[in-house]
C-alpha atoms as a PDB file:
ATOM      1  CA  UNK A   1      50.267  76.127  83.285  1.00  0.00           C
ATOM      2  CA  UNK A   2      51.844  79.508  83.392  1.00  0.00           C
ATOM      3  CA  UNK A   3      53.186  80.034  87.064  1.00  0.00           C
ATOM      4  CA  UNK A   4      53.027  84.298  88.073  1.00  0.00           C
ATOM      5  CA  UNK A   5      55.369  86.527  85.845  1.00  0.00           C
ATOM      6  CA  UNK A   6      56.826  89.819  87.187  1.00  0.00           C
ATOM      7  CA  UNK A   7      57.858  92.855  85.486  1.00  0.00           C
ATOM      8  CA  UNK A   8      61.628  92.564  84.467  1.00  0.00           C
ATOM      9  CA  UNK A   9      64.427  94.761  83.380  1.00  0.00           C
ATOM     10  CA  UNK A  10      66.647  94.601  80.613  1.00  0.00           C
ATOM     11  CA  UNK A  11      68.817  97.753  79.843  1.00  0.00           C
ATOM     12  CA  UNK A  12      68.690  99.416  76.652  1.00  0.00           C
ATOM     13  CA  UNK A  13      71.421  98.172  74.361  1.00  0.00           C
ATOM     14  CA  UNK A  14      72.160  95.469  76.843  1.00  0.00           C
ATOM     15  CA  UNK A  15      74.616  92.316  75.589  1.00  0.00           C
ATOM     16  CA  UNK A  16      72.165  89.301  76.058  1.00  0.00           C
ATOM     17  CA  UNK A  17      72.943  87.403  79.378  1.00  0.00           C
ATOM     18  CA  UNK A  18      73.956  83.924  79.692  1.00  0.00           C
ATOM     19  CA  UNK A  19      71.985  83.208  82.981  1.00  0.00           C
ATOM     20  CA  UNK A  20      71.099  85.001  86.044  1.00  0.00           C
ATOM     21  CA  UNK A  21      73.970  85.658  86.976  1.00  0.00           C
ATOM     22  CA  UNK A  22      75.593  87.462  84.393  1.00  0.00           C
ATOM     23  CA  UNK A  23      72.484  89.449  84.442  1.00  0.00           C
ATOM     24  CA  UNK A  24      73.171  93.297  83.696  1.00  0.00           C
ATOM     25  CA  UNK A  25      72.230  96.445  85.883  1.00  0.00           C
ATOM     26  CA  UNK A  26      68.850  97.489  85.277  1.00  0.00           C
ATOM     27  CA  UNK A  27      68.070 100.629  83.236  1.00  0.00           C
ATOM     28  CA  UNK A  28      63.987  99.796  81.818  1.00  0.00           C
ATOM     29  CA  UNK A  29      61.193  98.165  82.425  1.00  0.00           C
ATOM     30  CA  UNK A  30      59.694  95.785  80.074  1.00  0.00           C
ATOM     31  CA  UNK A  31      56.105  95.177  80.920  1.00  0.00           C
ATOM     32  CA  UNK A  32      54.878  91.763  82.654  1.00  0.00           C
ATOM     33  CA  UNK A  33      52.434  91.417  79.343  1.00  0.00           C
ATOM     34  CA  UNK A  34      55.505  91.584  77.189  1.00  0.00           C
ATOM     35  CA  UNK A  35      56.680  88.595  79.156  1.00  0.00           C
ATOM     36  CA  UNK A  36      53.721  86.727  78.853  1.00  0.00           C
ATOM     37  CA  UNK A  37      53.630  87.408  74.905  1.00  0.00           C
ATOM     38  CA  UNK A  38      57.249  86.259  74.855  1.00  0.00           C
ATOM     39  CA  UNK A  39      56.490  82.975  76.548  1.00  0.00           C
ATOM     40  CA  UNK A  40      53.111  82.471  74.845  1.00  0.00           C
ATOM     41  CA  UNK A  41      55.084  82.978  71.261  1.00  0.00           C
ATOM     42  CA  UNK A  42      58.056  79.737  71.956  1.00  0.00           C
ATOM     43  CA  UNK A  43      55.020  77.664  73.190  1.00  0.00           C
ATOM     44  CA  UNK A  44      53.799  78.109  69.776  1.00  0.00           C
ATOM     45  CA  UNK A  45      56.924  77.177  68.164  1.00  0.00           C
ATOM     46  CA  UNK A  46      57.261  73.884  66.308  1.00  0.00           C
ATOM     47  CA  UNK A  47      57.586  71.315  68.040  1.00  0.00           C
ATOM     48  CA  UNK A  48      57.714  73.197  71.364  1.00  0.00           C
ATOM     49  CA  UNK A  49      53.885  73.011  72.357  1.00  0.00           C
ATOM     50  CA  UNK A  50      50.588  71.585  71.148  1.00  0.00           C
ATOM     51  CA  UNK A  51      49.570  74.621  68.567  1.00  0.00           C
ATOM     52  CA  UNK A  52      49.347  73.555  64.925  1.00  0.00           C
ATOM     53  CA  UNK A  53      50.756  76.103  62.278  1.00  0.00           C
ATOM     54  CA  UNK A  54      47.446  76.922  61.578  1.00  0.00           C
ATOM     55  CA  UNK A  55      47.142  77.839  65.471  1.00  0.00           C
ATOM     56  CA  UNK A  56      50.394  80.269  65.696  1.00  0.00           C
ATOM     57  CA  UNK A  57      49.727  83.668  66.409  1.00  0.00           C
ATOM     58  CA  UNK A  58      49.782  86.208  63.385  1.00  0.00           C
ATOM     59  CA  UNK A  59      52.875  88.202  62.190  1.00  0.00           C
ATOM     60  CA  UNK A  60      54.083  91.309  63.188  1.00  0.00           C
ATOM     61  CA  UNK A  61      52.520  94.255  61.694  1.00  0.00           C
ATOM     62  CA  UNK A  62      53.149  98.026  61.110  1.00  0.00           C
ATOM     63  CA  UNK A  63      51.914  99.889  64.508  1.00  0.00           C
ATOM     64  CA  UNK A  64      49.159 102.066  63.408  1.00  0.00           C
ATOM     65  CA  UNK A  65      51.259 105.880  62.955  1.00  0.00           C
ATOM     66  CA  UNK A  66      49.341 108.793  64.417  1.00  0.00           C
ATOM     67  CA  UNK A  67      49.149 112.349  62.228  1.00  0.00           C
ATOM     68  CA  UNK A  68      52.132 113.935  61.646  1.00  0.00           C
ATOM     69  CA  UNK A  69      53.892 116.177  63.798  1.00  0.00           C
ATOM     70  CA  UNK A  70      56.748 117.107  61.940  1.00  0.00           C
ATOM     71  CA  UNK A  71      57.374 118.068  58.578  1.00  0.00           C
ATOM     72  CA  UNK A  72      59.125 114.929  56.271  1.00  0.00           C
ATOM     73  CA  UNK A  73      62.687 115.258  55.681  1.00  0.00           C
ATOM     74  CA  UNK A  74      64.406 115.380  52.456  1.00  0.00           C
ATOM     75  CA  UNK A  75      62.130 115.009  49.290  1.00  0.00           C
ATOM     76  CA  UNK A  76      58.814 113.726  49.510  1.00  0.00           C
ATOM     77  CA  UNK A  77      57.076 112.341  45.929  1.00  0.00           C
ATOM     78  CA  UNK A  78      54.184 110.750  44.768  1.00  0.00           C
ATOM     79  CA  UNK A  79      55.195 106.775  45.159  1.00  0.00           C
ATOM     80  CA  UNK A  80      54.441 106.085  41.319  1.00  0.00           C
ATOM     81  CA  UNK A  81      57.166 108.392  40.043  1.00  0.00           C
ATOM     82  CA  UNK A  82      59.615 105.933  42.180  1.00  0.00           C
ATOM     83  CA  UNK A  83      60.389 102.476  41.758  1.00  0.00           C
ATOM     84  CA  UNK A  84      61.028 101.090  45.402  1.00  0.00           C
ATOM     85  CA  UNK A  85      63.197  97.659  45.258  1.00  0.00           C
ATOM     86  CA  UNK A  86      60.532  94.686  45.991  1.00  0.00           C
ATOM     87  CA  UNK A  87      61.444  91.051  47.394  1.00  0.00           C
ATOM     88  CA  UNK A  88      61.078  89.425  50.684  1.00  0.00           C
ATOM     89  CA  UNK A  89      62.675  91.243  53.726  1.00  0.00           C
ATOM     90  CA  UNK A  90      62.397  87.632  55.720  1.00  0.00           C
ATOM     91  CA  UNK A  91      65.086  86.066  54.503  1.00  0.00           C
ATOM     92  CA  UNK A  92      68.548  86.758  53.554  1.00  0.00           C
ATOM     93  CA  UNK A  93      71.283  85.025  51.992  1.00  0.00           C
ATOM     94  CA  UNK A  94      74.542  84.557  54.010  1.00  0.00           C
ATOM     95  CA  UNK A  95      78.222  83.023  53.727  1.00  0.00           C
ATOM     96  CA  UNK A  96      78.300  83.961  49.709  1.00  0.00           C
ATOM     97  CA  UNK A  97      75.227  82.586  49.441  1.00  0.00           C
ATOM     98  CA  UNK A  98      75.626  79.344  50.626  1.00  0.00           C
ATOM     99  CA  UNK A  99      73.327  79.749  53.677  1.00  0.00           C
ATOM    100  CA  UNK A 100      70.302  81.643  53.244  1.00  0.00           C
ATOM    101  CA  UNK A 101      68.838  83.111  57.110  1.00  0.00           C
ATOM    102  CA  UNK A 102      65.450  83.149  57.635  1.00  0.00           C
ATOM    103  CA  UNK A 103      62.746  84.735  59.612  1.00  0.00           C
ATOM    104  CA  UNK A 104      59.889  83.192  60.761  1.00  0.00           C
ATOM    105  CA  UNK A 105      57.552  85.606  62.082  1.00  0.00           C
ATOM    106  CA  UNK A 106      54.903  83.573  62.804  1.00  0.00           C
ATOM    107  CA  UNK A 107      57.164  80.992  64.887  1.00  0.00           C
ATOM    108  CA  UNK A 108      58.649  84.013  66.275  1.00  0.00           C
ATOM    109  CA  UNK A 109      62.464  81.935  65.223  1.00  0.00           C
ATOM    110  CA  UNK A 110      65.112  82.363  62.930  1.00  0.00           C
ATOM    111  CA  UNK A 111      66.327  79.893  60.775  1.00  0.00           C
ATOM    112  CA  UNK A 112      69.428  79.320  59.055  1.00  0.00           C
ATOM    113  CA  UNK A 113      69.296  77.117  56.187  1.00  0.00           C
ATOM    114  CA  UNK A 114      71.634  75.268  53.850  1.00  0.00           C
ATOM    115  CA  UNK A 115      70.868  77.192  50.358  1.00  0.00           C
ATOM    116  CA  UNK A 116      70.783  74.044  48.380  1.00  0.00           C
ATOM    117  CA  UNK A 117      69.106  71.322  50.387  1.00  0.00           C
ATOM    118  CA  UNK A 118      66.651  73.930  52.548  1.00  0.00           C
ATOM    119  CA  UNK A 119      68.185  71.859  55.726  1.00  0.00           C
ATOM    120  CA  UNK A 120      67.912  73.497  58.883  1.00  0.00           C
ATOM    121  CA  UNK A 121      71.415  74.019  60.110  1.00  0.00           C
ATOM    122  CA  UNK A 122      70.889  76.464  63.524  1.00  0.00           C
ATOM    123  CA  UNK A 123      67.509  78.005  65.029  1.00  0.00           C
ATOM    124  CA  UNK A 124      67.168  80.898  67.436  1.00  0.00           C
ATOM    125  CA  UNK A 125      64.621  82.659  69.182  1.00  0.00           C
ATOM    126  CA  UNK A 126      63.924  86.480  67.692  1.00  0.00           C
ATOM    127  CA  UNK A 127      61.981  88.484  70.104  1.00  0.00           C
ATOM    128  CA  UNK A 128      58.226  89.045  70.686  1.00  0.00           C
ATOM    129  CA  UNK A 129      57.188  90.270  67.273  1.00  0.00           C
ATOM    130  CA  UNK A 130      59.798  89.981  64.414  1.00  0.00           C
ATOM    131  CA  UNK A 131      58.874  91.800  61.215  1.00  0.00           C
ATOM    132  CA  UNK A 132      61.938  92.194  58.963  1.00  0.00           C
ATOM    133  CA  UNK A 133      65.510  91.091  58.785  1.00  0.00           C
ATOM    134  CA  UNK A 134      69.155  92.676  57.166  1.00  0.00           C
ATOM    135  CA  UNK A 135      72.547  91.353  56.712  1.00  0.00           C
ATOM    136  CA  UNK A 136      75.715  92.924  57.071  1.00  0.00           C
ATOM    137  CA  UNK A 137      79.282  92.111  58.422  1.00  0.00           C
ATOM    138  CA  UNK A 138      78.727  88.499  59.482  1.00  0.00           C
ATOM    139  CA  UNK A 139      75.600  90.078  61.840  1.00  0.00           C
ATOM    140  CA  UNK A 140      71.851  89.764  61.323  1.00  0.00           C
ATOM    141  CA  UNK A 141      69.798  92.026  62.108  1.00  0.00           C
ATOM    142  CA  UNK A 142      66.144  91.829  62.910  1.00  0.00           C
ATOM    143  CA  UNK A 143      63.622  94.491  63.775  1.00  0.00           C
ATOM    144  CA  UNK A 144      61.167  93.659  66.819  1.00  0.00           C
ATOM    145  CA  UNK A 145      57.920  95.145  66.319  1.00  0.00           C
ATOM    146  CA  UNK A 146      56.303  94.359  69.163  1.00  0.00           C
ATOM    147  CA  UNK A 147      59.210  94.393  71.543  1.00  0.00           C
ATOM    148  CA  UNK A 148      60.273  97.612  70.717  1.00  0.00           C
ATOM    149  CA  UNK A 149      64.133  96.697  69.765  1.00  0.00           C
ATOM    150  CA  UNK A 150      66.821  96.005  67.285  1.00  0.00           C
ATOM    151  CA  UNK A 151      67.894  91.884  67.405  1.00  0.00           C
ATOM    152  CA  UNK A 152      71.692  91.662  66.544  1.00  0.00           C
ATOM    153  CA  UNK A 153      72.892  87.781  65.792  1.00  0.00           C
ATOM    154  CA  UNK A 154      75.812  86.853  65.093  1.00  0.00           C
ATOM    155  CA  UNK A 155      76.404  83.721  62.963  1.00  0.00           C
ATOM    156  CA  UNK A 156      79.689  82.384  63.395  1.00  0.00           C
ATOM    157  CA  UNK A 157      80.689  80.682  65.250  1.00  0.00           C
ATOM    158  CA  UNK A 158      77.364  79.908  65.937  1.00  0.00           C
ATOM    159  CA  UNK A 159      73.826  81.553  65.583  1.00  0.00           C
ATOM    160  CA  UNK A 160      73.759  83.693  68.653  1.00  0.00           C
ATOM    161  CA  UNK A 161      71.314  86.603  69.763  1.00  0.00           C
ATOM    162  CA  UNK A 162      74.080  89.010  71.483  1.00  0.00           C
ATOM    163  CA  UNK A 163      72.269  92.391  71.659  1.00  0.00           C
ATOM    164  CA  UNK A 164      69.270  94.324  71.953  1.00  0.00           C
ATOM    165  CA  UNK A 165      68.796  97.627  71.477  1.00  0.00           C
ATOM    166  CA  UNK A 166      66.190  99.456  72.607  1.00  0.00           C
ATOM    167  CA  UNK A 167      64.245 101.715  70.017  1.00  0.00           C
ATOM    168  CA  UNK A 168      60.962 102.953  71.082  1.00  0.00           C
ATOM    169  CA  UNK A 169      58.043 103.622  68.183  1.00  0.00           C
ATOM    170  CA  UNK A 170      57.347  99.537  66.475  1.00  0.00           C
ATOM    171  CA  UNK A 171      60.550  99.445  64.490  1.00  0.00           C
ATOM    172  CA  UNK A 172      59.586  97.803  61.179  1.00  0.00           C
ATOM    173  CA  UNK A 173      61.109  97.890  58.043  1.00  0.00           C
ATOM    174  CA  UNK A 174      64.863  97.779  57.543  1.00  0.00           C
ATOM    175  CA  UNK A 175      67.594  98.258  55.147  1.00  0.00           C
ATOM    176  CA  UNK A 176      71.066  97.718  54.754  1.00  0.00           C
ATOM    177  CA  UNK A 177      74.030 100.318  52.799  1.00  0.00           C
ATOM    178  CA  UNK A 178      76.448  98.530  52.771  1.00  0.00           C
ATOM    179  CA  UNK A 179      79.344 100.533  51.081  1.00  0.00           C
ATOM    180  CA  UNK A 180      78.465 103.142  54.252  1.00  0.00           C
ATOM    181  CA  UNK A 181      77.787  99.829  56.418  1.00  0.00           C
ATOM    182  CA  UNK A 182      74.578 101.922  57.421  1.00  0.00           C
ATOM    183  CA  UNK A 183      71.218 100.644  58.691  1.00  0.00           C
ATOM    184  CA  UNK A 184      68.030 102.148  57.804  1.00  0.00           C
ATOM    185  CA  UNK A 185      65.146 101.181  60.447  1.00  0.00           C
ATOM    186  CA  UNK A 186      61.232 102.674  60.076  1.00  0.00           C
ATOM    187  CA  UNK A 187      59.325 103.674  63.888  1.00  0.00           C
ATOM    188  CA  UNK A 188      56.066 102.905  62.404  1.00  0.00           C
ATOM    189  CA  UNK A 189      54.613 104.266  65.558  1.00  0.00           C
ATOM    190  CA  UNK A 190      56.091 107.315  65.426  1.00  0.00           C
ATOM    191  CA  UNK A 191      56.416 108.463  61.818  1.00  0.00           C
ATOM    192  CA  UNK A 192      60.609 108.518  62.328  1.00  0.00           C
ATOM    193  CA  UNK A 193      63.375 106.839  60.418  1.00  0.00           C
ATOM    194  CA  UNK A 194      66.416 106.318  62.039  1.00  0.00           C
ATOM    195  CA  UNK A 195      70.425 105.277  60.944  1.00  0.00           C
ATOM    196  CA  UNK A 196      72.668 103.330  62.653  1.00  0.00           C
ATOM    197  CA  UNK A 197      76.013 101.715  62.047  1.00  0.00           C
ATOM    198  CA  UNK A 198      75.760  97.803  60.787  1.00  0.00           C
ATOM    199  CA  UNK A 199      78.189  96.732  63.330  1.00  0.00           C
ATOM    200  CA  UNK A 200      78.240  94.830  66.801  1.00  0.00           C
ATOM    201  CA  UNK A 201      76.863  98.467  68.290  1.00  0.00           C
ATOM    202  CA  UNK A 202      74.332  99.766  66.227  1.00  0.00           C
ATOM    203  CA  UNK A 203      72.899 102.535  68.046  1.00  0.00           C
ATOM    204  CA  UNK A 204      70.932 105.554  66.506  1.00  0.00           C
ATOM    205  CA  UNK A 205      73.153 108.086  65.157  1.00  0.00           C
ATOM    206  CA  UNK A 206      70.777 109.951  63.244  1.00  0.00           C
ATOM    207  CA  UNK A 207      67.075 110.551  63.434  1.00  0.00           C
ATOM    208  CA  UNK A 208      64.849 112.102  61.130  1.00  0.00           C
ATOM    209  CA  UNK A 209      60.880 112.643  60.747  1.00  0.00           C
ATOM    210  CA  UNK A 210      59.054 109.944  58.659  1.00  0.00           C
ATOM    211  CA  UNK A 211      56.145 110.225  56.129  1.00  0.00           C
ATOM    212  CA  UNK A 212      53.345 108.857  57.633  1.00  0.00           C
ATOM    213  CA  UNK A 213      52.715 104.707  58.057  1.00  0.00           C
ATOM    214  CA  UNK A 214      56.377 104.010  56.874  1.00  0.00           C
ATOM    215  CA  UNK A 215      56.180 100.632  56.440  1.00  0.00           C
ATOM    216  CA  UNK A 216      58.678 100.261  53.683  1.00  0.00           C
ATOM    217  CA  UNK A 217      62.467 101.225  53.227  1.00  0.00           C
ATOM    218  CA  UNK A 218      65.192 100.753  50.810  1.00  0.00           C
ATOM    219  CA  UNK A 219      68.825 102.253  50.643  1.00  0.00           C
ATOM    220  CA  UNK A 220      70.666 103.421  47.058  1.00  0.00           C
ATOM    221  CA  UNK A 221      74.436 102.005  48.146  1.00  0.00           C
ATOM    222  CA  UNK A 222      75.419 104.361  45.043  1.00  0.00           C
ATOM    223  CA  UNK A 223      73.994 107.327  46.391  1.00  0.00           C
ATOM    224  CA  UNK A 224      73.166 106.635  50.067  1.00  0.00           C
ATOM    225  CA  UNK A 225      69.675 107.813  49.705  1.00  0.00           C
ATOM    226  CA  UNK A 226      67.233 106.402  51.740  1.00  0.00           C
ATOM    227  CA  UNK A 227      63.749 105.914  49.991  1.00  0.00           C
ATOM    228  CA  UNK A 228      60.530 105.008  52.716  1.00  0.00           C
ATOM    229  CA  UNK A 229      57.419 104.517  51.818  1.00  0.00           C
ATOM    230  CA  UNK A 230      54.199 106.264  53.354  1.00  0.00           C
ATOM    231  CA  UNK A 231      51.163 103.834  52.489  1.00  0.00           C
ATOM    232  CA  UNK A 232      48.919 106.687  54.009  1.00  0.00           C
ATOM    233  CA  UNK A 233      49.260 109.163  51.756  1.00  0.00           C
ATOM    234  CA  UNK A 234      50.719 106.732  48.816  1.00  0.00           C
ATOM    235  CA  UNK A 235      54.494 108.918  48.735  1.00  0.00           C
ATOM    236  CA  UNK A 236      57.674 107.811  48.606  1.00  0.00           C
ATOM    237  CA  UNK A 237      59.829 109.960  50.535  1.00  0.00           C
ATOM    238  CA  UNK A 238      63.954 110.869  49.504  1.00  0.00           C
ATOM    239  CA  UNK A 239      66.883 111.471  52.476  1.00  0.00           C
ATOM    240  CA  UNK A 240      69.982 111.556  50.727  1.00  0.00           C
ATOM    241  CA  UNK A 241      73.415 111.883  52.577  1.00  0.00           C
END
C-alpha cells in the first residue's frame, strides 16, 4: 500500500545522492505524480512486484509536438531523398563488444549483458520513462521521456546512475559523434534538438529549432551533420557543423 508522497526536489544536473544525507540543495520541483509514476514503474519490475510482463506499463513514447514556432535550422528535405541509419536505439554494445547494455523500457531498467551467453551481469534503475540509449567514453546515456532528463551511467567499476540532467520538452531520440564526442538529443515536446558533450557533464551547449515530431536522430561522425526526422510532415532535416 502506497503510504502519502510529497513533492521533492532534485536540482538540475544534480550528481545522484547516496542517501539523505548527501542529499543536494534544492533548485526544482519534480511533481508528487512523477513520484508516484517512479514508484509504480520498479513495482512492475521483474521480480519486484506481482505484475506479469504482460501487465507492465507501456514504453515511452514521443510527446505529442505542438505547430511550429520557429523556422527549422539547417536544410530541411523530403525524408525519401535521405537514407537515415536504422537499428535498435535500446541497446548498445560496450567493452569492445563484449558486453552489450540494454534498455528495457517497459521494466523501466537497464541491463548489462554478457554478449555471448545473454547473462545478466549488472541491472539499474533508468528513470520514469526511458526511450533511447547512446554510448560513449565508458558512459551510457539514456534519454527520460517522461522525466524530463538526460540518465548518465557509468559502467566501470560498476553500473552506476551518477547524473541527471534536467532538459525540459520529452527528450527522445539520441545520437552519439563520436570523433566530436558530441550528443545529439530530440525535445519531442518542443520541436528542438539540442548538443551536448558525451562526457561526465553533458549539458546543452547548443540549441537549435526542430522539424516538427522529431522522433528520430542520427549523427554523420565524417561530417558532423546531424540528420532528425519529422514524422509530421515526412522530412528529414540537415544541421551540419
Amino acid at each position: 500500500m502506497l503510504g502519502r508522497v510529497s513533492a521533492h526536489r532534485v536540482p538540475d544536473g544534480s550528481r545522484v545522492g547516496r542517501g539523505a544525507a548527501g542529499a543536494p540543495a534544492s533548485r526544482r520541483w519534480i511533481p508528487a505524480r512523477r513520484a508516484v509514476a517512479a514508484i509504480l514503474a520498479s513495482a512492475a519490475l521483474p521480480g519486484c512486484g506481482t505484475l506479469s510482463r504482460d501487465q507492465l506499463p507501456p514504453p515511452a513514447r514521443p510527446a505529442a509536438s505542438p505547430p511550429l514556432q520557429a523556422a527549422p535550422a539547417g536544410r530541411v528535405v523530403p525524408a525519401d531523398t535521405v537514407r537515415m541509419p536504422t537499428g535498435p536505439r535500446d541497446r548498445v554494445a560496450i567493452d569492445g563488444g563484449r558486453r552489450v547494455a540494454i534498455l528495457r523500457r517497459r521494466e523501466r531498467v537497464l541491463d548489462i549483458v554478457d554478449a555471448r551467453s545473454g547473462r545478466r551481469l549488472a541491472r539499474a534503475g533508468a528513470g520514469i520513462g526511458p526511450a533511447q540509449i547512446a554510448a560513449h567514453g565508458g558512459r551510457l546515456y539514456v534519454t527520460d521521456t517522461e522525466g524530463d532528463a538526460l540518465l548518465v551511467f557509468v559502467v566501470r567499476p560498476a553500473l552506476e546512475l551518477v547524473r541527471r540532467v534536467f532538459l525540459a520538452g520529452a527528450p527522445y531520440a539520441i545520437a552519439v559523434d563520436p570523433v566530436r564526442e558530441q550528443l545529439w538529443i530530440t525535445l519531442t515536446r518542443r520541436n528542438e534538438v539540442v548538443e551536448a558533450p558525451a562526457h561526465a557533464l553533458p549539458f546543452p551547449s547548443a540549441r537549435w529549432p526542430a522539424v516538427r515530431q522529431p522522433d528520430a536522430i542520427a549523427v554523420d561522425s565524417g561530417t558532423g551533420t546531424a540528420l532528425i526526422a519529422g514524422r509530421s510532415a515526412g522530412v528529414v532535416q540537415a544541421i551540419a557543423p
